[in-house]
C-alpha atoms as a PDB file:
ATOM      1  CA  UNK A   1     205.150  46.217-125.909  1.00  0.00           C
ATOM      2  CA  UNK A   2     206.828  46.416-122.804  1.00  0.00           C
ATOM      3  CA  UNK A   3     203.847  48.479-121.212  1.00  0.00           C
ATOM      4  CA  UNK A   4     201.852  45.242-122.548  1.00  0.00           C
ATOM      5  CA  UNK A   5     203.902  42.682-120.816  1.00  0.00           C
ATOM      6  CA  UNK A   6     204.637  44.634-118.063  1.00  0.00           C
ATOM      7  CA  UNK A   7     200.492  44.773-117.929  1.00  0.00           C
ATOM      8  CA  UNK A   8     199.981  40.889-118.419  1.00  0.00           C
ATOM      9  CA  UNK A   9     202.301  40.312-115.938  1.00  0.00           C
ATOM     10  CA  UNK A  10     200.884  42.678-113.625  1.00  0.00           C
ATOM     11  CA  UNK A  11     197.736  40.754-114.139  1.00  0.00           C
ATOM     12  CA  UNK A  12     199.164  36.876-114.288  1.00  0.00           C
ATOM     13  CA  UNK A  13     200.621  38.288-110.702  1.00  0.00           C
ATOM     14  CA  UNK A  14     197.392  39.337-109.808  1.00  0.00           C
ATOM     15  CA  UNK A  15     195.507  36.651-110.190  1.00  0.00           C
ATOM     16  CA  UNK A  16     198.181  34.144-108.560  1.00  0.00           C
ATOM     17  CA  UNK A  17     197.762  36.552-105.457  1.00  0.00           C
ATOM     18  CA  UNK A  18     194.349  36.285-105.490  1.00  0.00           C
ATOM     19  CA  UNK A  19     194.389  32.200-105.969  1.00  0.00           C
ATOM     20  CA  UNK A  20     197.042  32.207-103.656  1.00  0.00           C
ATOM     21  CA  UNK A  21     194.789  34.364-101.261  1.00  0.00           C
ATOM     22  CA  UNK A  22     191.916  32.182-102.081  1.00  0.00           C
ATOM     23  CA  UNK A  23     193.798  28.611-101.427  1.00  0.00           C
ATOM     24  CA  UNK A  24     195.255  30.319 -98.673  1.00  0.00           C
ATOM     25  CA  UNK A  25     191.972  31.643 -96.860  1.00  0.00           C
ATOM     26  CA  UNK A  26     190.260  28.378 -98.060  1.00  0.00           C
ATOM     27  CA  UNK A  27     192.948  26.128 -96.300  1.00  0.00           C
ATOM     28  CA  UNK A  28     193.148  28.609 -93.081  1.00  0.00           C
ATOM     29  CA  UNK A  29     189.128  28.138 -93.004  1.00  0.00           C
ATOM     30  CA  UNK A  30     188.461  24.585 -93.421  1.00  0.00           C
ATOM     31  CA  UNK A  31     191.962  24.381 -90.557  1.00  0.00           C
ATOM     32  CA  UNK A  32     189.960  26.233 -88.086  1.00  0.00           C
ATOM     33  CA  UNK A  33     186.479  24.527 -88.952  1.00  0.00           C
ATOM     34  CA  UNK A  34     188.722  21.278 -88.418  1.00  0.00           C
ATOM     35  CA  UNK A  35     190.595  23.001 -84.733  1.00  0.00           C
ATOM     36  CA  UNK A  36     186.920  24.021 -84.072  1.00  0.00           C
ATOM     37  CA  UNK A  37     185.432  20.050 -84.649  1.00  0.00           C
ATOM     38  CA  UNK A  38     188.545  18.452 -82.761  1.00  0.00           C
ATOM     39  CA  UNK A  39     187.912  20.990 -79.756  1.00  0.00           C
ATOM     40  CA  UNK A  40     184.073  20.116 -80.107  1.00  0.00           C
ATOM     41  CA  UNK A  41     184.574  16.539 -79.884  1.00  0.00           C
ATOM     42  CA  UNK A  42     187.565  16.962 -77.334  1.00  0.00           C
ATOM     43  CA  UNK A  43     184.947  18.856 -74.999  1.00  0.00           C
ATOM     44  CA  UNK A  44     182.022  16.330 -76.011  1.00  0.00           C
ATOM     45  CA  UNK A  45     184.634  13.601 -75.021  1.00  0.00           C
ATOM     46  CA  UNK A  46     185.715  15.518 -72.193  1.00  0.00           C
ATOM     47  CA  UNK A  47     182.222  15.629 -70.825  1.00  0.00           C
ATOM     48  CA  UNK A  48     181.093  12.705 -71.285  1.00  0.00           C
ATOM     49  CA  UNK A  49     184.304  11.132 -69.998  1.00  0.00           C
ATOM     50  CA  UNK A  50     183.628  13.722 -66.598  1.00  0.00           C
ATOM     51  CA  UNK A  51     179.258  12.424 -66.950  1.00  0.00           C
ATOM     52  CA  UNK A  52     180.404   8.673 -66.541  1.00  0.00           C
ATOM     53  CA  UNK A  53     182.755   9.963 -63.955  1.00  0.00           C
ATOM     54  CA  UNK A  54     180.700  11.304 -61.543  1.00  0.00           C
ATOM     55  CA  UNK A  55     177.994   8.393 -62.406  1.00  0.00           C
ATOM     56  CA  UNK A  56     180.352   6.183 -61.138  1.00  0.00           C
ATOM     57  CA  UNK A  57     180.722   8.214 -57.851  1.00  0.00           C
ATOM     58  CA  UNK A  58     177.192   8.226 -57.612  1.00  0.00           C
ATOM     59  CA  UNK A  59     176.796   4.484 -57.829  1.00  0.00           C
ATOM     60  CA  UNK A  60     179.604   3.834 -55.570  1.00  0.00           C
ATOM     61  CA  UNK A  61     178.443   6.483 -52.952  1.00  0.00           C
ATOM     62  CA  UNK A  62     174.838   4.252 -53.120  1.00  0.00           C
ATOM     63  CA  UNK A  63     176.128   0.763 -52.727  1.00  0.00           C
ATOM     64  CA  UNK A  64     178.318   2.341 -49.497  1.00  0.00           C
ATOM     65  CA  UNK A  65     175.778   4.564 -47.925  1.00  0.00           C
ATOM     66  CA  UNK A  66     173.032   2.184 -48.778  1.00  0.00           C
ATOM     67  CA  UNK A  67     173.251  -0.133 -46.359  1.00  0.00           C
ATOM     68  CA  UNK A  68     173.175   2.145 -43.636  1.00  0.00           C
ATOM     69  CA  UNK A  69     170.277   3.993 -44.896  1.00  0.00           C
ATOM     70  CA  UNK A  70     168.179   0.678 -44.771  1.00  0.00           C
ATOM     71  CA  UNK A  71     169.690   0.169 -41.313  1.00  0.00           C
ATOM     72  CA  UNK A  72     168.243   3.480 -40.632  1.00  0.00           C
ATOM     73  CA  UNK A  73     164.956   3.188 -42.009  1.00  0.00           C
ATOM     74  CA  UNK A  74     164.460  -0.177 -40.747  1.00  0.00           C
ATOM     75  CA  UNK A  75     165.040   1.322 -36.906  1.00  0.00           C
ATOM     76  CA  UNK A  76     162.362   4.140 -37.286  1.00  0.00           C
ATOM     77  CA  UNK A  77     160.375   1.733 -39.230  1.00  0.00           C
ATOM     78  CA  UNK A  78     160.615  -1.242 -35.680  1.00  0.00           C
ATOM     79  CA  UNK A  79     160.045   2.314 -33.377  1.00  0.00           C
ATOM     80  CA  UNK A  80     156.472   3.505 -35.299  1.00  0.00           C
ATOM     81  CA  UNK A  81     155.463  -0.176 -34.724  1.00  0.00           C
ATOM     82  CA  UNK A  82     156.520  -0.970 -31.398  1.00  0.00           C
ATOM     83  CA  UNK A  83     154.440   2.498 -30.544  1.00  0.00           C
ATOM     84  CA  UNK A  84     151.376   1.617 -32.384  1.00  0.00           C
ATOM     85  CA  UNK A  85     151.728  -2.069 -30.301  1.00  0.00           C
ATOM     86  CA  UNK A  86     151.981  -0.345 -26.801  1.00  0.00           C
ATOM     87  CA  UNK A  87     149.393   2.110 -27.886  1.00  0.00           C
ATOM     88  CA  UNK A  88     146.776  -1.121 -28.436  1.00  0.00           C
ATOM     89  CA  UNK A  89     148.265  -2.611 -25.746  1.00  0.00           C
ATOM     90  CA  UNK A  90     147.314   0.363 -23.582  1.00  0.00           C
ATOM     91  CA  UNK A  91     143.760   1.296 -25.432  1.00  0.00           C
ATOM     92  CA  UNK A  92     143.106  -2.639 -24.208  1.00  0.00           C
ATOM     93  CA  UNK A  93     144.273  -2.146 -20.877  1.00  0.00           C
ATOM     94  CA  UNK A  94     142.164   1.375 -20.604  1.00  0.00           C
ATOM     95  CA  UNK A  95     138.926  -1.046 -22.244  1.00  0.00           C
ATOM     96  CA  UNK A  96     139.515  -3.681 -19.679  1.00  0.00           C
ATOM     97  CA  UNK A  97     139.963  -1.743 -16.456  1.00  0.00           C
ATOM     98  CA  UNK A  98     136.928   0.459 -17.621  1.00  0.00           C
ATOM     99  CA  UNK A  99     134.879  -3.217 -17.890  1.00  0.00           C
ATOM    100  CA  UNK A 100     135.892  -4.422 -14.538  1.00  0.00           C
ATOM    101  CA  UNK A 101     135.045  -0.721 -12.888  1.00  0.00           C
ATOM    102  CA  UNK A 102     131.761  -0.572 -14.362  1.00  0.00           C
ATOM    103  CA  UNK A 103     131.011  -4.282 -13.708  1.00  0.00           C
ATOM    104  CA  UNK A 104     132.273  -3.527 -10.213  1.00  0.00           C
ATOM    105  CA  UNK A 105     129.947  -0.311  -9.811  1.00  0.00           C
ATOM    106  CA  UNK A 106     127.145  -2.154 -11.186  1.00  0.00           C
ATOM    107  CA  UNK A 107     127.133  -4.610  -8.056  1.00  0.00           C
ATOM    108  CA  UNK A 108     127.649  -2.394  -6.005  1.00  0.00           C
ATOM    109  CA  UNK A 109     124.362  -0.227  -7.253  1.00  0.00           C
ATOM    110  CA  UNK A 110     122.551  -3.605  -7.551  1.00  0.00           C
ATOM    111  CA  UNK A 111     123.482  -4.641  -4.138  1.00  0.00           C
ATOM    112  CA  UNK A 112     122.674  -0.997  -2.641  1.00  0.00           C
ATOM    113  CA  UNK A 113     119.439  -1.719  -4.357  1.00  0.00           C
ATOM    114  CA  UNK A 114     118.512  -4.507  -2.405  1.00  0.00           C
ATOM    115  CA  UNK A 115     118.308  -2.743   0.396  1.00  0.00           C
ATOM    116  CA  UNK A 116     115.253  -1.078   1.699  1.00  0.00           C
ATOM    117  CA  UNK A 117     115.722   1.989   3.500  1.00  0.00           C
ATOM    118  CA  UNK A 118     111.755   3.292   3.134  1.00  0.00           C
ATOM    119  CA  UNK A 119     112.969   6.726   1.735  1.00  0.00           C
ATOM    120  CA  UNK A 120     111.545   8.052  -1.572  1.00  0.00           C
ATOM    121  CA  UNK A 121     113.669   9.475  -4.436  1.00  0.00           C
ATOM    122  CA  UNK A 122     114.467  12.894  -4.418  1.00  0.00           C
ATOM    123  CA  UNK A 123     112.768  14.095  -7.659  1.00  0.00           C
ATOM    124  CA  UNK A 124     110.081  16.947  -8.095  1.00  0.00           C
ATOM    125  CA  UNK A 125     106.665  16.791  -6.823  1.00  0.00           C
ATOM    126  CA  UNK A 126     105.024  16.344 -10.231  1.00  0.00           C
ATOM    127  CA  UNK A 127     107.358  13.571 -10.995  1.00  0.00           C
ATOM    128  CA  UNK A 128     106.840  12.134  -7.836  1.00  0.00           C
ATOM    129  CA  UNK A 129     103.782  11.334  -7.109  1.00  0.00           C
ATOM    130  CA  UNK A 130     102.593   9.044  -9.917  1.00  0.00           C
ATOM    131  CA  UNK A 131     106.208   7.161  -8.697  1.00  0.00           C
ATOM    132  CA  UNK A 132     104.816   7.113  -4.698  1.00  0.00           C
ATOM    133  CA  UNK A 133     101.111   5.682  -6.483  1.00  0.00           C
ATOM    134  CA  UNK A 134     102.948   3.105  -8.686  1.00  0.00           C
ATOM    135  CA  UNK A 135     105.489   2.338  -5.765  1.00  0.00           C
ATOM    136  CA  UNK A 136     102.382   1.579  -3.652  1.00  0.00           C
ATOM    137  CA  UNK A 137     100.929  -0.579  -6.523  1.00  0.00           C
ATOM    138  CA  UNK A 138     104.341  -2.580  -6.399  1.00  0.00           C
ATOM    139  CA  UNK A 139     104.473  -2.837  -3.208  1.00  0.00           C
ATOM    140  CA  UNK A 140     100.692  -4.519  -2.750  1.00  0.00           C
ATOM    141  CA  UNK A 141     101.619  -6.935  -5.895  1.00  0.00           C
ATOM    142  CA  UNK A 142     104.734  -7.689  -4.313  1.00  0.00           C
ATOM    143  CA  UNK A 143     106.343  -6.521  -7.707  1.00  0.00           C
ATOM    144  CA  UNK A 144     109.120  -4.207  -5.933  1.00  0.00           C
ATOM    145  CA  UNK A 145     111.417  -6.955  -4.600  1.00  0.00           C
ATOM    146  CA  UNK A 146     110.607  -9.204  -7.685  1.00  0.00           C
ATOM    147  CA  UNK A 147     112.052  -6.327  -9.221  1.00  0.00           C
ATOM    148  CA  UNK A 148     115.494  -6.203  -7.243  1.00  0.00           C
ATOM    149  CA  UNK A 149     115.781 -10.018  -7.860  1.00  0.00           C
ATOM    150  CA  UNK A 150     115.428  -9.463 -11.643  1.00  0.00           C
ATOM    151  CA  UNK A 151     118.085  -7.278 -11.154  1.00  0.00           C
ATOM    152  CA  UNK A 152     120.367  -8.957  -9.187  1.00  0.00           C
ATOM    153  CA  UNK A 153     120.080 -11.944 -11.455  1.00  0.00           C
ATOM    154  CA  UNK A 154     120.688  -9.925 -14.494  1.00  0.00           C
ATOM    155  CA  UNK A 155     123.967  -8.997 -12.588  1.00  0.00           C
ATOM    156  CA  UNK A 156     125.076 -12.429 -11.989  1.00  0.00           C
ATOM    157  CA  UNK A 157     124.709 -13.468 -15.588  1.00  0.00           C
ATOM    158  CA  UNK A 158     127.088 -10.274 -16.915  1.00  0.00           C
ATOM    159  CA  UNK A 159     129.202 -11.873 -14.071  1.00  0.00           C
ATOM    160  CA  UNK A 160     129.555 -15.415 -15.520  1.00  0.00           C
ATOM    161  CA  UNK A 161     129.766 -13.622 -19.301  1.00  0.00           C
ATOM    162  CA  UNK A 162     132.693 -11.142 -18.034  1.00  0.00           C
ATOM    163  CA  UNK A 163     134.382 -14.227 -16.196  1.00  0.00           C
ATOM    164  CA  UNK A 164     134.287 -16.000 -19.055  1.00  0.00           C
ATOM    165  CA  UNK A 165     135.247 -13.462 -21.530  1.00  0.00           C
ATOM    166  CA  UNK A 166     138.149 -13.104 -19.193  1.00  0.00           C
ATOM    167  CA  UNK A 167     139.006 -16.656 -18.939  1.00  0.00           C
ATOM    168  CA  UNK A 168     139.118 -16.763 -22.640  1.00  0.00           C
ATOM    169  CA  UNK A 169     141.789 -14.398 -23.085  1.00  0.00           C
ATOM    170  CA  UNK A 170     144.179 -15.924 -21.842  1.00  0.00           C
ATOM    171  CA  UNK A 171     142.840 -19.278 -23.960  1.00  0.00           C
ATOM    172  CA  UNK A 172     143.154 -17.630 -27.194  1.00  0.00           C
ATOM    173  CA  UNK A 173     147.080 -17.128 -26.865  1.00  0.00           C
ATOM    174  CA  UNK A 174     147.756 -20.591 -26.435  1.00  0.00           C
END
């Protein structure tokens, strides 16, 4: 009998060890799933907390460095245009100058035409002598200094038009 007793206790030990065990192991696992949640949501915070953080940097940094940066952009922005004006300006000035010059060479050709100096134009001899026939034609029908009159009077119009293109510019402003 006392091999019995001695063998229910032996097993009444045994299995409050192993429910001891079991409570035991079950409480030490659901502590570290609980240690392992509250260091989760520690880090979560943590980050989160250390996100807004540097988000607030970020926007801070922005409103200081902001204004400048306009300021910045703004100066490069008043540099492009004030080259693009001088570069019209210029391209105008280069387009006027290049109007007066050829107006300017175009009397001056005209008025070098209106003078006879009884040479012939230097071109080859096939070329030139239907020229010296029709120049002789002109010159009986008196067409050669009708010609040079045409011309001249041509001239003097483009004259009045440049003058008053000219005039006009300075109109337009006002």
């Amino acid at each position: 009998m006392l091999a019995k007793f001695a063998s229910y206790l032996w097993g009444w030990l045994t299995n409050l060890f192993n429910s001891f065990a079991n409570w035991l192991g079950g409480a030490l696992n659901s502590l570290g799933t609980a240690i392992s949640n509250m260091f989760q949501w520690i880090g979560n915070l943590l980050g989160t907390l250390f996100q807004g953080l540097l988000t607030g940097i970020e926007h801070i940094l922005q409103a200081i460095f902001k204004p400048i940066f306009d300021i910045i952009a703004a100066f490069f922005h008043f540099i492009v245009k004030l080259a693009q004006v001088l570069i019209d300006i210029l391209n105008i000035l280069y387009q006027f100058v290049h109007l007066l010059l050829s107006f300017a060479w175009g009397i001056v050709h005209t008025l070098s035409g209106l003078v006879y100096n009884n040479s012939s134009p230097a071109a080859p001899s096939d070329v030139l002598s239907p020229f010296q026939h029709m120049q002789t034609v002109f010159a009986a029908l008196q067409l050669d200094n009708l010609a040079y009159v045409v011309r001249f009077g041509i001239w003097m119009l483009i004259a009045f038009g440049v003058i008053k293109i000219i005039g006009n510019l300075g109109a337009s402003g006002s």
